[in-house]
N, C-alpha and C. Protein backbone atom coordinates (compact mmCIF):
# COMPACT_ATOMS: atom_id res chain seq x y z
N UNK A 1 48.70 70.32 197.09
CA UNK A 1 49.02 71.66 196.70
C UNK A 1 48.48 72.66 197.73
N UNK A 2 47.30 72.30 198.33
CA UNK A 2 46.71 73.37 199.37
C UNK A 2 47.65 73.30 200.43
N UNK A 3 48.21 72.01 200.83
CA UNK A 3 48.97 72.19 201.85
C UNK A 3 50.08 73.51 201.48
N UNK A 4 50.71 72.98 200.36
CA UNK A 4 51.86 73.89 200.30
C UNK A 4 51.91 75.18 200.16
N UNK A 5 50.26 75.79 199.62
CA UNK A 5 50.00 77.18 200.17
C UNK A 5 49.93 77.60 201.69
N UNK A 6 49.36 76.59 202.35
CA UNK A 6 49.05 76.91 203.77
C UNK A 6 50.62 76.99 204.72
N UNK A 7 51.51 76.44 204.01
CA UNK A 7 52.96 76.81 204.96
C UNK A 7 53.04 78.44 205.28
N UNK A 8 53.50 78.90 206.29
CA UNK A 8 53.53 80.27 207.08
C UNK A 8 52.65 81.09 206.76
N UNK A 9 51.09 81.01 206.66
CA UNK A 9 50.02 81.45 206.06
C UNK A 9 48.76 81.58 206.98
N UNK A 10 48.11 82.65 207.34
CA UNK A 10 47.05 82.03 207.80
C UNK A 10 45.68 80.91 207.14
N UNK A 11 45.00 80.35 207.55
CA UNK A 11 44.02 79.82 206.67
C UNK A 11 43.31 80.40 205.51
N UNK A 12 43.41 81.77 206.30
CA UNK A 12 41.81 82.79 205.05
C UNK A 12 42.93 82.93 203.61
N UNK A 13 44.10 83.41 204.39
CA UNK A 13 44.85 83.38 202.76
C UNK A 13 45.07 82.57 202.13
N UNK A 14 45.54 81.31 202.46
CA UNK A 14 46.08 79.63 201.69
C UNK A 14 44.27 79.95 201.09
N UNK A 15 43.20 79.74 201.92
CA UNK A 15 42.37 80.07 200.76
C UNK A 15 41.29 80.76 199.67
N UNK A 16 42.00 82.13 199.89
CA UNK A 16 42.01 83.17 199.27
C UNK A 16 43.16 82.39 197.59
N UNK A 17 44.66 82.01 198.18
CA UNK A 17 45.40 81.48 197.18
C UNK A 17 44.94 80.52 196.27
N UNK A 18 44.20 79.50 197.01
CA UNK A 18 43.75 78.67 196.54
C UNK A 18 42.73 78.64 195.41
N UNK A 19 42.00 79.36 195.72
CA UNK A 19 40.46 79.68 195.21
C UNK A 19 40.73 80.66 193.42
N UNK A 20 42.10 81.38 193.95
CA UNK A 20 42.32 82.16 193.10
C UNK A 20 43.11 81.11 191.71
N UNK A 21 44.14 80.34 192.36
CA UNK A 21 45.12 79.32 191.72
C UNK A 21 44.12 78.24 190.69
N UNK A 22 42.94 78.00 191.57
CA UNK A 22 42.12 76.99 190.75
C UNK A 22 41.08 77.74 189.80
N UNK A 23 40.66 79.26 190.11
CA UNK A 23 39.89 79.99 189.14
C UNK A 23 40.51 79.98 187.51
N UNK A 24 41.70 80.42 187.77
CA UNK A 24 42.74 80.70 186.75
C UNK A 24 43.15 80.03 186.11
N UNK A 25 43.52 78.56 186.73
CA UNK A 25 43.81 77.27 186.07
C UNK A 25 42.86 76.34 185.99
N UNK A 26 42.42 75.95 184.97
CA UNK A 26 41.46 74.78 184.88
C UNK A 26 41.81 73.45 185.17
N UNK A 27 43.17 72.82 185.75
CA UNK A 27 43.45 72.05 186.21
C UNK A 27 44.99 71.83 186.59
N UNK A 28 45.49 70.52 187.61
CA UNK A 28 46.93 70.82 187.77
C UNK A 28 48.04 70.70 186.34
N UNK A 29 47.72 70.11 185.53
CA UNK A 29 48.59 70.63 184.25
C UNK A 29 48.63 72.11 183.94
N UNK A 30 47.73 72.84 184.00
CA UNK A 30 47.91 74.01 183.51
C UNK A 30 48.23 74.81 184.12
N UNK A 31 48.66 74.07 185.26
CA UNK A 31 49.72 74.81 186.63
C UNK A 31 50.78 74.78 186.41
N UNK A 32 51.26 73.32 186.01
CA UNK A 32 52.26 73.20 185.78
C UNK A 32 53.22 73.68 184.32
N UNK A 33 52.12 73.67 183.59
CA UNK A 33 52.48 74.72 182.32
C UNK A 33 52.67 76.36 182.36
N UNK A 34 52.09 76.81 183.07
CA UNK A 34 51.88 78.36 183.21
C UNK A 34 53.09 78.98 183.63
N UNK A 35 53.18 80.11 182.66
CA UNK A 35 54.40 80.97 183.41
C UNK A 35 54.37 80.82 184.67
N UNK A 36 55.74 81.36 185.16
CA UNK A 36 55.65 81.08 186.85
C UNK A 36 55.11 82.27 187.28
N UNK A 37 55.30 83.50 186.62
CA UNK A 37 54.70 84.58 186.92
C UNK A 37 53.23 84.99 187.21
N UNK A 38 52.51 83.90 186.41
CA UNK A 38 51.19 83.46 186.45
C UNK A 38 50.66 82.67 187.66
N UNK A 39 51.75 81.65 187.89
CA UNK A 39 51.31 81.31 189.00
C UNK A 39 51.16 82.41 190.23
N UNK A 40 53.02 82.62 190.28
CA UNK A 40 52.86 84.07 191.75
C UNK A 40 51.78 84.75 192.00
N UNK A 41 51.49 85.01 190.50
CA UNK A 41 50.34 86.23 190.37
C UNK A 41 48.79 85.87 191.64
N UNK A 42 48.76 84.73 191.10
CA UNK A 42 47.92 83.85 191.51
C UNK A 42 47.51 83.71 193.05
N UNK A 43 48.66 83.04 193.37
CA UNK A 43 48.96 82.63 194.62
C UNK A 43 49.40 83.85 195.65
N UNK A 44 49.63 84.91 195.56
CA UNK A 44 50.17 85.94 196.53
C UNK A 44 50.07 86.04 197.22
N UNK A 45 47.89 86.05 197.43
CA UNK A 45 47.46 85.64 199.17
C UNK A 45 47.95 85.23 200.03
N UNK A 46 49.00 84.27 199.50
CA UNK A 46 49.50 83.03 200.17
C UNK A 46 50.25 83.49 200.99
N UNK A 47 51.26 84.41 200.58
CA UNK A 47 52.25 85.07 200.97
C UNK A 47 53.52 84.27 200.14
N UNK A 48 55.07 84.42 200.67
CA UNK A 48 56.03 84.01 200.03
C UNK A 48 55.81 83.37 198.81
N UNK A 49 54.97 84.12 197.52
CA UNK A 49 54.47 83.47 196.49
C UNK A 49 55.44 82.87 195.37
N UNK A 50 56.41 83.76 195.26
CA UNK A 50 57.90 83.26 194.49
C UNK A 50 58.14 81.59 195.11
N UNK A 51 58.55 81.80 196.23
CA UNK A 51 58.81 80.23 196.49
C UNK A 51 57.50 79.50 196.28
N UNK A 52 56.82 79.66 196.47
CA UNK A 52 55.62 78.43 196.99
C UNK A 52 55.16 77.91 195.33
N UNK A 53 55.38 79.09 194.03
CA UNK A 53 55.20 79.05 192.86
C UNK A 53 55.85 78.24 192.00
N UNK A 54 57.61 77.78 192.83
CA UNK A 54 58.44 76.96 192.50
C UNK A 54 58.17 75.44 192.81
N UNK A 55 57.83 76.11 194.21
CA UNK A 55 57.37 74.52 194.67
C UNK A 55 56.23 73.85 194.41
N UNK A 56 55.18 73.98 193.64
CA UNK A 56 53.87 73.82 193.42
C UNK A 56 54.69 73.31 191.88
N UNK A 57 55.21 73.91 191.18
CA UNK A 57 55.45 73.53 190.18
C UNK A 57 56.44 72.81 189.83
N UNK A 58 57.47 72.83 190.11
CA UNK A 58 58.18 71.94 190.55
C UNK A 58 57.24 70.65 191.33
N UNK A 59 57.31 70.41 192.24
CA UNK A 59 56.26 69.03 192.53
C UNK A 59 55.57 68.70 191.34
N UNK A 60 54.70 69.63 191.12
CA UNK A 60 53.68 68.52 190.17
C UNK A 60 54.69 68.20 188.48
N UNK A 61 55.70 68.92 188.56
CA UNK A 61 56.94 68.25 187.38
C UNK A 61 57.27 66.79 187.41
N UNK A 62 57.55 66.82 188.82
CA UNK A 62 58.09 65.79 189.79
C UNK A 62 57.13 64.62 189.65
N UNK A 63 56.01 64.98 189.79
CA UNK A 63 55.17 63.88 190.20
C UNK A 63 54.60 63.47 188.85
N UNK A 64 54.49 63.94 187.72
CA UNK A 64 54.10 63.34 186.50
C UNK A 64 55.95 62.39 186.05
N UNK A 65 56.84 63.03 186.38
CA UNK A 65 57.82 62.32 185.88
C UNK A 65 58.10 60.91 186.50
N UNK A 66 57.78 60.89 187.96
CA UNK A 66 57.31 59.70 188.60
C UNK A 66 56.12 59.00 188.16
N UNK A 67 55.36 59.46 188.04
CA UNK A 67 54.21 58.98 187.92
C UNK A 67 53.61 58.33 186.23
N UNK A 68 53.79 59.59 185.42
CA UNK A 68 53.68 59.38 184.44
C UNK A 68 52.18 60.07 183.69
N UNK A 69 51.54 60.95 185.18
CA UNK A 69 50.65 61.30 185.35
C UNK A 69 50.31 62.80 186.53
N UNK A 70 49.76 63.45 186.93
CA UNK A 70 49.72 64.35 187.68
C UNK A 70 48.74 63.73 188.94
N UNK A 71 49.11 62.41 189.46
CA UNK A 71 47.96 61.74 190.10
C UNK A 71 48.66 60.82 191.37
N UNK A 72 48.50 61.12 192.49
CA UNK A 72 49.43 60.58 193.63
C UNK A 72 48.39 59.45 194.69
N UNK A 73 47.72 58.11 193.44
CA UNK A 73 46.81 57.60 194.23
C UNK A 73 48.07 56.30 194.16
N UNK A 74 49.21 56.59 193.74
CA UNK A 74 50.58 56.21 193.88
C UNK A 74 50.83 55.53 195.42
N UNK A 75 50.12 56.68 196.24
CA UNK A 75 50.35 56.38 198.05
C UNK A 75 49.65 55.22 198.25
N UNK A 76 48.69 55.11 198.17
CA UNK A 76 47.78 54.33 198.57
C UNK A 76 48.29 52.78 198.60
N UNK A 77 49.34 52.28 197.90
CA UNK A 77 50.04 51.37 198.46
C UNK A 77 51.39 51.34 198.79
N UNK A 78 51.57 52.65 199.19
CA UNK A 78 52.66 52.82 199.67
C UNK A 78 52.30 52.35 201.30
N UNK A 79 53.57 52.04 202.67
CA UNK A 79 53.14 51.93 203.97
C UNK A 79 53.12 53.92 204.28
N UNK A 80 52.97 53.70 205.22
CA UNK A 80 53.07 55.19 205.29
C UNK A 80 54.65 56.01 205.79
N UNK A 81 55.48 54.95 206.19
CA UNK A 81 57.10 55.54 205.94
C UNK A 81 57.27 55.83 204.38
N UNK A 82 56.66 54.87 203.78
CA UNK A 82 57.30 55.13 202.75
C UNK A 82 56.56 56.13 201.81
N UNK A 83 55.33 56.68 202.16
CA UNK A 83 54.63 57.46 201.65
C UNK A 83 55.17 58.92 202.19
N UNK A 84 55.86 59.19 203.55
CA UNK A 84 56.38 59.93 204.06
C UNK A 84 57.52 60.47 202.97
N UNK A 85 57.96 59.27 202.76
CA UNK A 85 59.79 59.37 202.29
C UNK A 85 59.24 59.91 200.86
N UNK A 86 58.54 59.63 200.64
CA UNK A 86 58.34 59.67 198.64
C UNK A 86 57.63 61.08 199.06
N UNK A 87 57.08 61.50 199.82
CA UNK A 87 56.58 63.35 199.79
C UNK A 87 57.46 64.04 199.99
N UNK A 88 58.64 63.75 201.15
CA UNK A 88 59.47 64.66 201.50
C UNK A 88 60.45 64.44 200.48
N UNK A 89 60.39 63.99 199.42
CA UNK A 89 61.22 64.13 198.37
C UNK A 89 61.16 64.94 197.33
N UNK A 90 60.11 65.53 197.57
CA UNK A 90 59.72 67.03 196.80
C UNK A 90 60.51 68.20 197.19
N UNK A 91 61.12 68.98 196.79
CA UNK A 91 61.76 70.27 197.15
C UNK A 91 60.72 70.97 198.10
N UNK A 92 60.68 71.34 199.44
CA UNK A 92 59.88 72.28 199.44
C UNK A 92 59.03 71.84 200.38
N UNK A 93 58.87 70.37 200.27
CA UNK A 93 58.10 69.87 200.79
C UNK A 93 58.72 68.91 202.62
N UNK A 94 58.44 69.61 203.37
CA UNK A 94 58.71 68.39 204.55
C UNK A 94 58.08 67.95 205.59
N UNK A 95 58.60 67.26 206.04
CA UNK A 95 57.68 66.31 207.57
C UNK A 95 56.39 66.95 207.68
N UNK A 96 56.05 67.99 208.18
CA UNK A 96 54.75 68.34 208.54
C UNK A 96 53.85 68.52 207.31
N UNK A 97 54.11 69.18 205.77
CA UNK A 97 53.41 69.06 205.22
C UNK A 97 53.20 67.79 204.42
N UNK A 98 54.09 66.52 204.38
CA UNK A 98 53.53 65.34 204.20
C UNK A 98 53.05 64.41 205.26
N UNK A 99 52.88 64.81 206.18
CA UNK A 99 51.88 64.14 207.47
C UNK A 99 50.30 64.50 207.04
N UNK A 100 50.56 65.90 206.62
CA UNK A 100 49.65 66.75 206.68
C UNK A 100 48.67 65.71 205.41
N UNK A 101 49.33 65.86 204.42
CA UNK A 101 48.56 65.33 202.73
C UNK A 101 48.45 64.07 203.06
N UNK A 102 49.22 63.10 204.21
CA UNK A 102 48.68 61.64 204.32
C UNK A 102 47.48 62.00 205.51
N UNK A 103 47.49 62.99 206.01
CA UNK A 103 46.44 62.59 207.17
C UNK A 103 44.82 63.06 206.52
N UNK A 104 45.10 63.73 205.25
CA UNK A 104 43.75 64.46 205.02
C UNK A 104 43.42 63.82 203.31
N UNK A 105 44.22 63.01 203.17
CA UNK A 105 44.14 62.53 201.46
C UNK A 105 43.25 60.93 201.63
């Protein structure tokens, strides 16, 4: 999720967004529950907060419906093409910011 604040962002804001996104929400379900307006609200720092609010939420939709859970230790036996392929399958999400979540996860 930090990644996907940090797209066209400088650092201080992704975590300015960040800091604010996790104050507000006590965890990623209640991200994914929250008005979206709540999220934007949230996230603005970020900049382009409308989109990034879709995509944050959206993904973690995504990833409990895969998963069955809000929990992507899913990768870990994935190879890493295929850990590639299963991130960039998120709306929103591409090449650089799933390099990004395999190189720092």
């Amino acid at each position: 999720m930090l990644t996907i604040l940090s797209q066209n962002t400088s650092d201080t804001n992704r975590d300015r967004a960040y800091a604010a996104l996790r104050s507000r929400f006590p965890d990623w379900a209640a991200v994914l529950n929250a008005p979206r307006e709540e999220v934007e609200e949230a996230i603005r720092p970020a900049g382009l907060w409308q989109q990034k609010a879709r995509v944050l939420q959206e993904t973690l939709a995504s990833i409990l419906e895969d998963q069955g859970e809000l929990d992507l230790s899913v990768l870990d036996e994935m190879s890493n093409d295929e850990a590639l392929d299963y991130l960039t399958g998120f709306r929103g999400v591409g090449i650089k910011t799933a390099a990004c979540v395999l190189c720092f996860a």
